[in-house]
Structures are given as C-alpha cells and as structure tokens.
PDB file of N, CA and C in Angstrom:
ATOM      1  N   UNK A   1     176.458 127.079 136.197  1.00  0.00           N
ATOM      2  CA  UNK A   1     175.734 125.979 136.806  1.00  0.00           C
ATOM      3  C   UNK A   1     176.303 124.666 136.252  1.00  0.00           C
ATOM      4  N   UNK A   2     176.422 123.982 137.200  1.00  0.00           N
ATOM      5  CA  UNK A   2     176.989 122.369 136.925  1.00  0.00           C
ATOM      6  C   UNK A   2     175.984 121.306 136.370  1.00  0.00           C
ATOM      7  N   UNK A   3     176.003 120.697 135.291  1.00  0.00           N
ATOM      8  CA  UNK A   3     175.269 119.698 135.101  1.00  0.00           C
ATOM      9  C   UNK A   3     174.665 119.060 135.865  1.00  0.00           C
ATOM     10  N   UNK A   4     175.022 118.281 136.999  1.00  0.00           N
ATOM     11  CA  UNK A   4     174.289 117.799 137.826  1.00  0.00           C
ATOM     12  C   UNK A   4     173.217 118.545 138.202  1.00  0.00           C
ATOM     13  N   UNK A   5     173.092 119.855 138.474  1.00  0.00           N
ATOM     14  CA  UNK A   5     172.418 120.967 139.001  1.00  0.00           C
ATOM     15  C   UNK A   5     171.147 121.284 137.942  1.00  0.00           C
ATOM     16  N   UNK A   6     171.742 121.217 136.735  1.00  0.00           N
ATOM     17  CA  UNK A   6     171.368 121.304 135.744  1.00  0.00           C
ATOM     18  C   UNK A   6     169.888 120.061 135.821  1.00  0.00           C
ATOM     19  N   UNK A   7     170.619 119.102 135.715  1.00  0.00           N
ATOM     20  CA  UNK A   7     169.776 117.721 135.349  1.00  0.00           C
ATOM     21  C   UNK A   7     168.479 117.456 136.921  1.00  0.00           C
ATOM     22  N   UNK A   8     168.731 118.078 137.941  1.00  0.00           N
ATOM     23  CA  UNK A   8     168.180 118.269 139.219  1.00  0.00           C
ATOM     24  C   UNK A   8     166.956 118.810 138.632  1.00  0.00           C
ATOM     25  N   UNK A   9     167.413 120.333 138.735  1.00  0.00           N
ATOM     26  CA  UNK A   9     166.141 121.349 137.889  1.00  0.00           C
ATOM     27  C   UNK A   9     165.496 120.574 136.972  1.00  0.00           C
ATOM     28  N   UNK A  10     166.000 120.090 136.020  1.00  0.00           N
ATOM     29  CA  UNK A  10     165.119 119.573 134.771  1.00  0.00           C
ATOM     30  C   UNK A  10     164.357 118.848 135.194  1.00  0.00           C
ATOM     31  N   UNK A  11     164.850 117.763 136.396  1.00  0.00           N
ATOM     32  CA  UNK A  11     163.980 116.554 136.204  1.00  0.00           C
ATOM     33  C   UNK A  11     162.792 116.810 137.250  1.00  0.00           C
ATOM     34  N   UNK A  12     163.360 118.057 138.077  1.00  0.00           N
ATOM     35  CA  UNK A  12     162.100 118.677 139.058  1.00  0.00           C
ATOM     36  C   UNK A  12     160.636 119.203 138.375  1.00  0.00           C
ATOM     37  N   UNK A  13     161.829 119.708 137.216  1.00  0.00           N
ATOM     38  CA  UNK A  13     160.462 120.707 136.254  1.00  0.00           C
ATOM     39  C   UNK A  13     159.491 119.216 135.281  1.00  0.00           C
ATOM     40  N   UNK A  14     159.914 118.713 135.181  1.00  0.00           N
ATOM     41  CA  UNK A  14     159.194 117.269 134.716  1.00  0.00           C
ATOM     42  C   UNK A  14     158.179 117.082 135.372  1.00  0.00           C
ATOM     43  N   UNK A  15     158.621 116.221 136.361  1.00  0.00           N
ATOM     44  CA  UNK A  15     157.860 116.095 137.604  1.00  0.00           C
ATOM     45  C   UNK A  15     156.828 116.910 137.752  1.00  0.00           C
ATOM     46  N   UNK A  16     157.200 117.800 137.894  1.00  0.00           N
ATOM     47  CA  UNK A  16     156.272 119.058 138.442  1.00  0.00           C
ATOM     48  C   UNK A  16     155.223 119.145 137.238  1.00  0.00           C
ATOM     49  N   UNK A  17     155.951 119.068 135.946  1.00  0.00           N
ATOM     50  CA  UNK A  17     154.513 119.381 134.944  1.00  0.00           C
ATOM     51  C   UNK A  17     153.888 118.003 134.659  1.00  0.00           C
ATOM     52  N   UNK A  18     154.520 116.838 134.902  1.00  0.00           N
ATOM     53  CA  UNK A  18     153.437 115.708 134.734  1.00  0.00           C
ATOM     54  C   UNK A  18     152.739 115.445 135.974  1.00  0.00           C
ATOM     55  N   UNK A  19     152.993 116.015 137.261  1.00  0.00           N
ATOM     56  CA  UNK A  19     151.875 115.790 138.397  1.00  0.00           C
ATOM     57  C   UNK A  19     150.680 116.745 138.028  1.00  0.00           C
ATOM     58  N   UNK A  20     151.387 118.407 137.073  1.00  0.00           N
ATOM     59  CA  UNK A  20     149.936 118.729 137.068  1.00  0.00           C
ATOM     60  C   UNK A  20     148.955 118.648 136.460  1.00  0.00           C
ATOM     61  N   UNK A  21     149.909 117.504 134.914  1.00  0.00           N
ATOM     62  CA  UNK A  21     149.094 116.894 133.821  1.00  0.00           C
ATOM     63  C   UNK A  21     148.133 116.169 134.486  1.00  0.00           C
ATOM     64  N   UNK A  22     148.310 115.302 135.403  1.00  0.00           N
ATOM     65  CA  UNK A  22     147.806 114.207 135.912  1.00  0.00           C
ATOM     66  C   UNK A  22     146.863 114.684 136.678  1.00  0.00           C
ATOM     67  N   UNK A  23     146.638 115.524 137.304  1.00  0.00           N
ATOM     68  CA  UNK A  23     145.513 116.503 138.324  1.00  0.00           C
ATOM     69  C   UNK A  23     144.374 116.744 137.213  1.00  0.00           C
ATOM     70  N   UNK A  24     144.988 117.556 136.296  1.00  0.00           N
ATOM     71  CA  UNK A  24     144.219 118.088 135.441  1.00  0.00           C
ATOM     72  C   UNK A  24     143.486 117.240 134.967  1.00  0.00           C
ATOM     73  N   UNK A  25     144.161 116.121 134.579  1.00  0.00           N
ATOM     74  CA  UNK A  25     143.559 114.953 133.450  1.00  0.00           C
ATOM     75  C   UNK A  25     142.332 114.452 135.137  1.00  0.00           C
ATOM     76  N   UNK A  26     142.685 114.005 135.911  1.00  0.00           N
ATOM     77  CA  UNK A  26     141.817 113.454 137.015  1.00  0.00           C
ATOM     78  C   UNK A  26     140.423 114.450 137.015  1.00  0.00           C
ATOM     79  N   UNK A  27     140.569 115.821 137.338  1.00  0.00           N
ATOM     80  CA  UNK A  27     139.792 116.879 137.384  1.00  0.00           C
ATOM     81  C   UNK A  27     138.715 116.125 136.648  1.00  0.00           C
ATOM     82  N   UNK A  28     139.249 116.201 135.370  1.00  0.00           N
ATOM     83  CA  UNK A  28     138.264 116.263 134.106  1.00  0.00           C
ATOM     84  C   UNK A  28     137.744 115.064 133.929  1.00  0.00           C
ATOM     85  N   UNK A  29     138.121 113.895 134.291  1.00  0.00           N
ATOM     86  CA  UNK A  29     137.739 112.839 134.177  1.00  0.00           C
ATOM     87  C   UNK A  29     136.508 113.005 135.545  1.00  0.00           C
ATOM     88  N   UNK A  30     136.834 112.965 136.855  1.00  0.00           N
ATOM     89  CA  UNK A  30     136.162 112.771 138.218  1.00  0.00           C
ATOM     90  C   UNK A  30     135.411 113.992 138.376  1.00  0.00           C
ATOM     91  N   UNK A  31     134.538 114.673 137.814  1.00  0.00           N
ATOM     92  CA  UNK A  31     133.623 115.838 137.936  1.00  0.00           C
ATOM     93  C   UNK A  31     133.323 115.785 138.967  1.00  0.00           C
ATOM     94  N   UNK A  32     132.607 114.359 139.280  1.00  0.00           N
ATOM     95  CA  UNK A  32     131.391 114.016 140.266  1.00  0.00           C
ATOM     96  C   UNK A  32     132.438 113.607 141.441  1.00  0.00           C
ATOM     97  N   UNK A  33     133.029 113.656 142.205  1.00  0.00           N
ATOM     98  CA  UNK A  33     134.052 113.341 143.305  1.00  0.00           C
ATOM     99  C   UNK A  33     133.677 112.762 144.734  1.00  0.00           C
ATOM    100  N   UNK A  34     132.263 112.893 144.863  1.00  0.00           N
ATOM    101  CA  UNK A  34     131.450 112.855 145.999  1.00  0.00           C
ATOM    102  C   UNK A  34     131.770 111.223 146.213  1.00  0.00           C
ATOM    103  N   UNK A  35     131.198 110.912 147.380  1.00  0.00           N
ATOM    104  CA  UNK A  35     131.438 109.404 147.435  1.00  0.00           C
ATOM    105  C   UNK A  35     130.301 108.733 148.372  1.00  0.00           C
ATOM    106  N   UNK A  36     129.313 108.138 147.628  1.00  0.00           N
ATOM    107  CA  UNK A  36     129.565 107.166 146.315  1.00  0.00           C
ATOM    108  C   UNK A  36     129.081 108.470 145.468  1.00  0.00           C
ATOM    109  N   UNK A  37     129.616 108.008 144.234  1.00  0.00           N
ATOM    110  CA  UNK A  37     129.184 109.002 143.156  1.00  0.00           C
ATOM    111  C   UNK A  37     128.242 109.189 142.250  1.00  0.00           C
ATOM    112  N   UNK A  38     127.516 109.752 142.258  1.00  0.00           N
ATOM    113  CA  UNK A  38     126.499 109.661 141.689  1.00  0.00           C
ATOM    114  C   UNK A  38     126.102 109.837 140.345  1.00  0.00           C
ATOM    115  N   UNK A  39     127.270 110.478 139.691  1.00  0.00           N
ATOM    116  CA  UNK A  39     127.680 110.268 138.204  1.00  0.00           C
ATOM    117  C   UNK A  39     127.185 108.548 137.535  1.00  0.00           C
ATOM    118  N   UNK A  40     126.750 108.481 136.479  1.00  0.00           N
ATOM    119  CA  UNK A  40     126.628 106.659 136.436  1.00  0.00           C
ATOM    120  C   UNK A  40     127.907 106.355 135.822  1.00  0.00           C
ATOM    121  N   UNK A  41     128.859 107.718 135.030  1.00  0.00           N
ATOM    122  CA  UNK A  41     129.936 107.252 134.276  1.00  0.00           C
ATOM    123  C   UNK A  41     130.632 106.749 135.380  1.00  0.00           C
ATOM    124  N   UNK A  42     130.997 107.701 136.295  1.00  0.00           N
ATOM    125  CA  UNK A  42     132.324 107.983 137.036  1.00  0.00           C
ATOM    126  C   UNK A  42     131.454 106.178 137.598  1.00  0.00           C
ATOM    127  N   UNK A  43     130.822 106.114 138.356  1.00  0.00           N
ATOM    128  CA  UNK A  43     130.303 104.595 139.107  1.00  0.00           C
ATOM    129  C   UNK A  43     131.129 104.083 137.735  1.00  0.00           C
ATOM    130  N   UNK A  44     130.616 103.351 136.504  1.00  0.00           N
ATOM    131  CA  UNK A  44     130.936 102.215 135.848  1.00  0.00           C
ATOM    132  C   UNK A  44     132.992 102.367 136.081  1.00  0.00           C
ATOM    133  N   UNK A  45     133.290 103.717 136.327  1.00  0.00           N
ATOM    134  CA  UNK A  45     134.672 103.808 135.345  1.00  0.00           C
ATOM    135  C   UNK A  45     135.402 103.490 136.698  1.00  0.00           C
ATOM    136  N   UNK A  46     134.503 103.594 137.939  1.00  0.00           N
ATOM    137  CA  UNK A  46     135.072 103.099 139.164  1.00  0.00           C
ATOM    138  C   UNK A  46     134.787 101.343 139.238  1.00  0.00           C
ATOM    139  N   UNK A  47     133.898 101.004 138.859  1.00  0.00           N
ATOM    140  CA  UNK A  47     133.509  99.444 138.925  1.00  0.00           C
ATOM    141  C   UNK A  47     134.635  98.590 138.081  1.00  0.00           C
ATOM    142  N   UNK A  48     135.152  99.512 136.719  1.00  0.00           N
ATOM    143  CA  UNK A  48     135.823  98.882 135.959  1.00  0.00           C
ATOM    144  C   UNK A  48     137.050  98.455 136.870  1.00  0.00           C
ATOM    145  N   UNK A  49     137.966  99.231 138.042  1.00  0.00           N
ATOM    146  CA  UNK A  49     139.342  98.806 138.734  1.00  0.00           C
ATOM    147  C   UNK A  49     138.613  98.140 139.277  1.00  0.00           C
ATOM    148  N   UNK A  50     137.992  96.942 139.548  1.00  0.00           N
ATOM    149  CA  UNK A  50     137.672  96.101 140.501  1.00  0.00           C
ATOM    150  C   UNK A  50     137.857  94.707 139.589  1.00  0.00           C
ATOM    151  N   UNK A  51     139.242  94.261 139.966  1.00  0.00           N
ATOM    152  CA  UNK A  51     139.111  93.018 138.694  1.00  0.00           C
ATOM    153  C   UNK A  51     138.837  91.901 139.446  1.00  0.00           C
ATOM    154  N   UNK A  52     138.247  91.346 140.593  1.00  0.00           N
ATOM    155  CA  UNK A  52     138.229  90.319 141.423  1.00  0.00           C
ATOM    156  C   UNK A  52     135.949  90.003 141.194  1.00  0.00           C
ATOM    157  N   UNK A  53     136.098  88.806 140.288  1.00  0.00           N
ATOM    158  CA  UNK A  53     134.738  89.096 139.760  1.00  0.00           C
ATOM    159  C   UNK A  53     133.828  88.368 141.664  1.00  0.00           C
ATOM    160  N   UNK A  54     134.681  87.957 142.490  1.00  0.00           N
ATOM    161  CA  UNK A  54     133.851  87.584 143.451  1.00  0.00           C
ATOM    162  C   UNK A  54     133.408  88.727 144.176  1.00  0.00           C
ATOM    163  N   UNK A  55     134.551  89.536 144.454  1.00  0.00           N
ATOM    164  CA  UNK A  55     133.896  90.900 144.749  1.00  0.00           C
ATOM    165  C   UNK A  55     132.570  91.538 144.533  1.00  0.00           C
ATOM    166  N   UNK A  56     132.574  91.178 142.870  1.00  0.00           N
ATOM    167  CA  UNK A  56     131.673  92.327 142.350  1.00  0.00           C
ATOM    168  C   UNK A  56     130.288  91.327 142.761  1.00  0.00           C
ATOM    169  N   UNK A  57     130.252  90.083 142.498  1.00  0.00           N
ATOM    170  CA  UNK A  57     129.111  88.776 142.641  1.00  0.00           C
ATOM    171  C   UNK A  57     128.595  89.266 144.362  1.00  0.00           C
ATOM    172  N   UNK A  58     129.354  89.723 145.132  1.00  0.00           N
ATOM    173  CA  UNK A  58     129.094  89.396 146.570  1.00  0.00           C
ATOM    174  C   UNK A  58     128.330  91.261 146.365  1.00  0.00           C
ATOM    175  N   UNK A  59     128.824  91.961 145.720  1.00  0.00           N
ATOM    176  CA  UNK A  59     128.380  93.380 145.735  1.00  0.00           C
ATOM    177  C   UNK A  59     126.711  93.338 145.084  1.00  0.00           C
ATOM    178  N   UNK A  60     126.911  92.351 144.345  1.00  0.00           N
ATOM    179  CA  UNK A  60     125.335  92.306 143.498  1.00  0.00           C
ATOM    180  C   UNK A  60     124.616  91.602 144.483  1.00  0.00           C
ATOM    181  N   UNK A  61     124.829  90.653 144.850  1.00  0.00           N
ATOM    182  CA  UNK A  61     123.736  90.153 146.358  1.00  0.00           C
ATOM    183  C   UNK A  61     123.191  91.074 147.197  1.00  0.00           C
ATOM    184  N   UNK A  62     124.715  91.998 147.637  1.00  0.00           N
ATOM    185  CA  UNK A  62     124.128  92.934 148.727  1.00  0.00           C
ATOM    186  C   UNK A  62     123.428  94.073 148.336  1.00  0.00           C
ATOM    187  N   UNK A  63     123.363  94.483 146.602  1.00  0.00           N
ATOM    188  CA  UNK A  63     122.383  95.576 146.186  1.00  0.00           C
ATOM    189  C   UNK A  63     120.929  94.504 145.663  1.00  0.00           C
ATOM    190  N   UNK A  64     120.893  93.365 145.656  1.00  0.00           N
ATOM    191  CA  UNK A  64     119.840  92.560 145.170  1.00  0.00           C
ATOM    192  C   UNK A  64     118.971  92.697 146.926  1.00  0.00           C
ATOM    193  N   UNK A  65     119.768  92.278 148.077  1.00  0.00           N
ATOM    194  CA  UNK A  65     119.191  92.199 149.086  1.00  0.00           C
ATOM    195  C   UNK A  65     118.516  93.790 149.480  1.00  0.00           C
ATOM    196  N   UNK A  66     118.883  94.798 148.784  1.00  0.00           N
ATOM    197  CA  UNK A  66     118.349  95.537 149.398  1.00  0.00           C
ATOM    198  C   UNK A  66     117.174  96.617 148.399  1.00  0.00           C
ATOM    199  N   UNK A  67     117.446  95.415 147.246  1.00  0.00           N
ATOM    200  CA  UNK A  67     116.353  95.938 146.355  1.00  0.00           C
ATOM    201  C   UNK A  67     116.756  96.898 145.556  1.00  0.00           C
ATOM    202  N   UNK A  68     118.020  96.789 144.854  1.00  0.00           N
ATOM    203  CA  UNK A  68     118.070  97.549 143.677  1.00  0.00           C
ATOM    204  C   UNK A  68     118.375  96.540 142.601  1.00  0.00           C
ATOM    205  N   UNK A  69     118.087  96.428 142.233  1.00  0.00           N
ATOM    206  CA  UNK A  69     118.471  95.261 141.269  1.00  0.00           C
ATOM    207  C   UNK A  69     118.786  96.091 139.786  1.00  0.00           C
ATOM    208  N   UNK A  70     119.176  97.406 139.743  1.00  0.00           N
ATOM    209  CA  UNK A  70     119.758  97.673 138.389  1.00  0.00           C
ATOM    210  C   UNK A  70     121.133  97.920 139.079  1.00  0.00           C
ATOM    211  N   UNK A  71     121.363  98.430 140.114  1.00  0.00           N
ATOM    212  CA  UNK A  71     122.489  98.333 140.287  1.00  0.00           C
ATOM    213  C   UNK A  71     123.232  96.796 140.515  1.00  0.00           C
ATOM    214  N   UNK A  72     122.687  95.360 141.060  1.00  0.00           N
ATOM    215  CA  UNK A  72     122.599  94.487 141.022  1.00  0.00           C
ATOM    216  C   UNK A  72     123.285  94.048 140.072  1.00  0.00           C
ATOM    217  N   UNK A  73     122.624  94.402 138.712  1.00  0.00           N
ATOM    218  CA  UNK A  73     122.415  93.658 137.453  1.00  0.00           C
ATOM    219  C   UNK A  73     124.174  94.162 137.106  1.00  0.00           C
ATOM    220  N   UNK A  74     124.244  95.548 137.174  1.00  0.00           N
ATOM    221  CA  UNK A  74     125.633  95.978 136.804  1.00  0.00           C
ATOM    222  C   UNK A  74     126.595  95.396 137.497  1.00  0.00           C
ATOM    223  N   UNK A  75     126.913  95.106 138.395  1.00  0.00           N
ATOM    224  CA  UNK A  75     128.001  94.145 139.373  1.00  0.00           C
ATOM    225  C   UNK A  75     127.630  92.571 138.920  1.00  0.00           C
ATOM    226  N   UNK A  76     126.881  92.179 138.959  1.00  0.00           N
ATOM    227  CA  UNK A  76     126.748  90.895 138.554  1.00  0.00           C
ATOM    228  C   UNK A  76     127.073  90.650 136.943  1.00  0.00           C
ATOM    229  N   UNK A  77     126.788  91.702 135.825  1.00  0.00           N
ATOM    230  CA  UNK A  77     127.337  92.150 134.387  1.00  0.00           C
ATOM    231  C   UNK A  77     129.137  91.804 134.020  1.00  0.00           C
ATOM    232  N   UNK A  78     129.508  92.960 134.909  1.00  0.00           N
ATOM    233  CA  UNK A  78     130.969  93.186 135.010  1.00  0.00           C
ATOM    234  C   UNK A  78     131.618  91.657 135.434  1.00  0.00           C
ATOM    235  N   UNK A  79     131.033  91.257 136.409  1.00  0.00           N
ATOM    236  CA  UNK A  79     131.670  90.096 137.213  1.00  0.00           C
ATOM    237  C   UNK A  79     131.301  88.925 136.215  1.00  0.00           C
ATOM    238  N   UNK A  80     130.227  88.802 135.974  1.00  0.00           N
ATOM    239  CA  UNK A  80     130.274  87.497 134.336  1.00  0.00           C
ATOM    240  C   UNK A  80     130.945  87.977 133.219  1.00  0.00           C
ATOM    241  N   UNK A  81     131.430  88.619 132.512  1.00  0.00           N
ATOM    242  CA  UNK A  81     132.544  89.570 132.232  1.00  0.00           C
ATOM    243  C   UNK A  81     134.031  88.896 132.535  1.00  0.00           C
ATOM    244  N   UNK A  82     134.251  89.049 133.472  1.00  0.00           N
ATOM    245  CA  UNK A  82     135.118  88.731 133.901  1.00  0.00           C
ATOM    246  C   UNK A  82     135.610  87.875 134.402  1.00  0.00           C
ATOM    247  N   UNK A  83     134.377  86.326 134.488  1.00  0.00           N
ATOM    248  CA  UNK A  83     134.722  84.857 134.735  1.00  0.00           C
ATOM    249  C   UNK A  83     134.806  84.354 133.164  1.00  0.00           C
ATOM    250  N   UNK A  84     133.960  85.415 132.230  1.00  0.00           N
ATOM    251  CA  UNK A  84     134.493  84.532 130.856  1.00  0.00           C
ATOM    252  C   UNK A  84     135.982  85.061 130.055  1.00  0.00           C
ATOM    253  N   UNK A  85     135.844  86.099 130.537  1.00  0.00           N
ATOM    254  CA  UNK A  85     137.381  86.486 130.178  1.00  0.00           C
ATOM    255  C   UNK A  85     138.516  85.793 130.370  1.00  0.00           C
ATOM    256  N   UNK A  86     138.403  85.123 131.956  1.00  0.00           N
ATOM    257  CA  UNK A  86     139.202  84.281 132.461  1.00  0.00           C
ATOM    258  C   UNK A  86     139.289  82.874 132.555  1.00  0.00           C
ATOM    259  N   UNK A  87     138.322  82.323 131.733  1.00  0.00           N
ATOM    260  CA  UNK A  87     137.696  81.128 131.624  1.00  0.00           C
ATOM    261  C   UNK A  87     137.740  80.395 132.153  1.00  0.00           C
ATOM    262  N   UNK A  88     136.740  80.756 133.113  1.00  0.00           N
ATOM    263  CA  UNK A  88     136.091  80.171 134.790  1.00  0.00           C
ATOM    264  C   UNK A  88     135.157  78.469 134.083  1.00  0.00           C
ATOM    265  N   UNK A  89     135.761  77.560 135.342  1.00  0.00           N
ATOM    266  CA  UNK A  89     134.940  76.489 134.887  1.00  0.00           C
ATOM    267  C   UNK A  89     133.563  77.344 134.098  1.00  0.00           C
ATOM    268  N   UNK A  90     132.222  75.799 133.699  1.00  0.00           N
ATOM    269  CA  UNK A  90     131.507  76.084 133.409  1.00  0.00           C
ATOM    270  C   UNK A  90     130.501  76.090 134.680  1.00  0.00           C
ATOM    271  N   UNK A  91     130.599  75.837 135.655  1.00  0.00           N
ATOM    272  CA  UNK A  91     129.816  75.650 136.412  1.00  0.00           C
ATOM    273  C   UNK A  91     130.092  77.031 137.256  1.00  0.00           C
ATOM    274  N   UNK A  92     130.490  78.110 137.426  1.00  0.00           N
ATOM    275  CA  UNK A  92     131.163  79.626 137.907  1.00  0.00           C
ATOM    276  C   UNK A  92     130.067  80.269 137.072  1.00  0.00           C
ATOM    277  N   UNK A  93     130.256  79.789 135.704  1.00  0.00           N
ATOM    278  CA  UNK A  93     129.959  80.668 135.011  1.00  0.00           C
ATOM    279  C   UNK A  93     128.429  81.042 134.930  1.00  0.00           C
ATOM    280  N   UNK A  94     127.388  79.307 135.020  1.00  0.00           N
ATOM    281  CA  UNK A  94     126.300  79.375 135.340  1.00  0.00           C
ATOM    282  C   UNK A  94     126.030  79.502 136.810  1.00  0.00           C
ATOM    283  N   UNK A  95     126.572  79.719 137.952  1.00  0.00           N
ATOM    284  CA  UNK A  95     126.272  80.622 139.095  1.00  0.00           C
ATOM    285  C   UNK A  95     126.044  81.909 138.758  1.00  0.00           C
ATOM    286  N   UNK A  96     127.046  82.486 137.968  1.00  0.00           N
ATOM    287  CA  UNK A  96     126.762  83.746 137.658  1.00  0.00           C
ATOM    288  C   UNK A  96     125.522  84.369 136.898  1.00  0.00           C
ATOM    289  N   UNK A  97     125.303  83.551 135.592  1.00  0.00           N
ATOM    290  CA  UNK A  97     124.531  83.777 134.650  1.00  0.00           C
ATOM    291  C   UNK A  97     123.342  83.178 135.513  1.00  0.00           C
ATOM    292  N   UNK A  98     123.172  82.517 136.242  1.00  0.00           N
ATOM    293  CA  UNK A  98     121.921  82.215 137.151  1.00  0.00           C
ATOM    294  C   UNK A  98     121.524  83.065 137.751  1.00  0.00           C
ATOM    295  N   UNK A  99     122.399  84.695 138.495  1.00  0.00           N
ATOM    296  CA  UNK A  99     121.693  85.484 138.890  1.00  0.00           C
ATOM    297  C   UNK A  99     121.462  86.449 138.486  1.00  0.00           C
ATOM    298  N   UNK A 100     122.426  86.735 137.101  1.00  0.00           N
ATOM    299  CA  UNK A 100     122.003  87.791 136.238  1.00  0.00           C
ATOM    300  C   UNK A 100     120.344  87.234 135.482  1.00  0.00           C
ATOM    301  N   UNK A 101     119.748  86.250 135.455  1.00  0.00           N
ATOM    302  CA  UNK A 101     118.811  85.894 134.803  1.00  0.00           C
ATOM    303  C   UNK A 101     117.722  86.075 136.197  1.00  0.00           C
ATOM    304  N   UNK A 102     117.864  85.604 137.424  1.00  0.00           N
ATOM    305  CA  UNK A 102     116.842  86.115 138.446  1.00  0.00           C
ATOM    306  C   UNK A 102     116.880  87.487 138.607  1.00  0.00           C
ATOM    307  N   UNK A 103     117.922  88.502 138.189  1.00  0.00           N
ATOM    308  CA  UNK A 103     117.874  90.336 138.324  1.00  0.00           C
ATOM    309  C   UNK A 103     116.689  90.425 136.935  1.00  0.00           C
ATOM    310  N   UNK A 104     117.495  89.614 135.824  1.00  0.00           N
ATOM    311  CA  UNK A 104     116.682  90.212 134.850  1.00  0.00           C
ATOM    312  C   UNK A 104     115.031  90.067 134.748  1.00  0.00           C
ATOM    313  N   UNK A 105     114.736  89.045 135.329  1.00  0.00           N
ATOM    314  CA  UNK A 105     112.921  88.482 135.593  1.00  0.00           C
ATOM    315  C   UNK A 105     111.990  89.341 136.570  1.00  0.00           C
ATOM    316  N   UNK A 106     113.032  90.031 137.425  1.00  0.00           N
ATOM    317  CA  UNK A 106     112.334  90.853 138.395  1.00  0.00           C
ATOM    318  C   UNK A 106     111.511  92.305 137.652  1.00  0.00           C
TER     319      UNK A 106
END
C-alpha cells in the first residue's frame, strides 16, 4: 500500500472516530431532545448560544405577555448579562433592569 492510500485510510478512520465522539458526547449532553425541551438544563444550555441580548429581551416580553414570568425572568437574566458584558450604554442597561424588576414584583 502507497502512502497516499495509507494517509486516506488514516484520516478516514479519524474522522470516523471523532464524528462518533461527537454523537456520543451530544447523546449525553441532549437526553431531553424533544422540542422545546423540557429539561430546565438542556433549556438554559440552549438559551446560553443565543448571544444577541435583543433577542432574548423580545423573548421575555413574549413569555411576560403570556404569563410566565419565570421563564420571562430567565431571558430577560441572560440578556442583562449580556448588555453588561458588553457595556451597553447606561440607559440599555436600565431598560433591561427595568423589566427584570417588574418580573421580579409580580
């Protein structure tokens, strides 16, 4: 067998065992797979890829409008989070903290 042939195979067999690392590792992480999930981990560990804090601000309105306000509180959490991380004027910041304080009074 020719090296090239050689280095083919190898890098197939790579491949092949880090896609099934990566399954495996997903498996075990995503128990709950259903959608939406009803896991609260798998929810936060899905909320965490959402780095756009207007997103999450416009997501807390629409669970505030419909009356959940713990889920509310968590999107509106993450998303003030993530205007101070980025150090959003001060006036962003008290929009935000203005409605995490009307979730929290309810």
């Amino acid at each position: 067998m020719d090296n090239s042939l050689k280095g083919i195979l190898l890098f197939a067999l790579k491949v092949s065992l880090v896609t099934v690392a990566i399954v495996f590792a997903f498996n075990n992480m995503c128990r709950d797979c259903s959608f939406p999930p009803k896991n609260e981990i798998t929810k936060l560990f899905l909320i965490s890829f959402i780095q756009n804090p207007y997103v999450l601000y416009k997501l807390s309105e629409m669970e505030k409008k419909k009356g959940n306000s713990e889920k509310a509180k968590v999107y509106i959490e993450a998303a003030l989070a993530l205007v101070e991380i980025h150090g959003a004027p001060k006036n962003v910041l008290e929009k935000y903290q203005k409605m995490l304080d009307e979730l929290n009074n309810k």
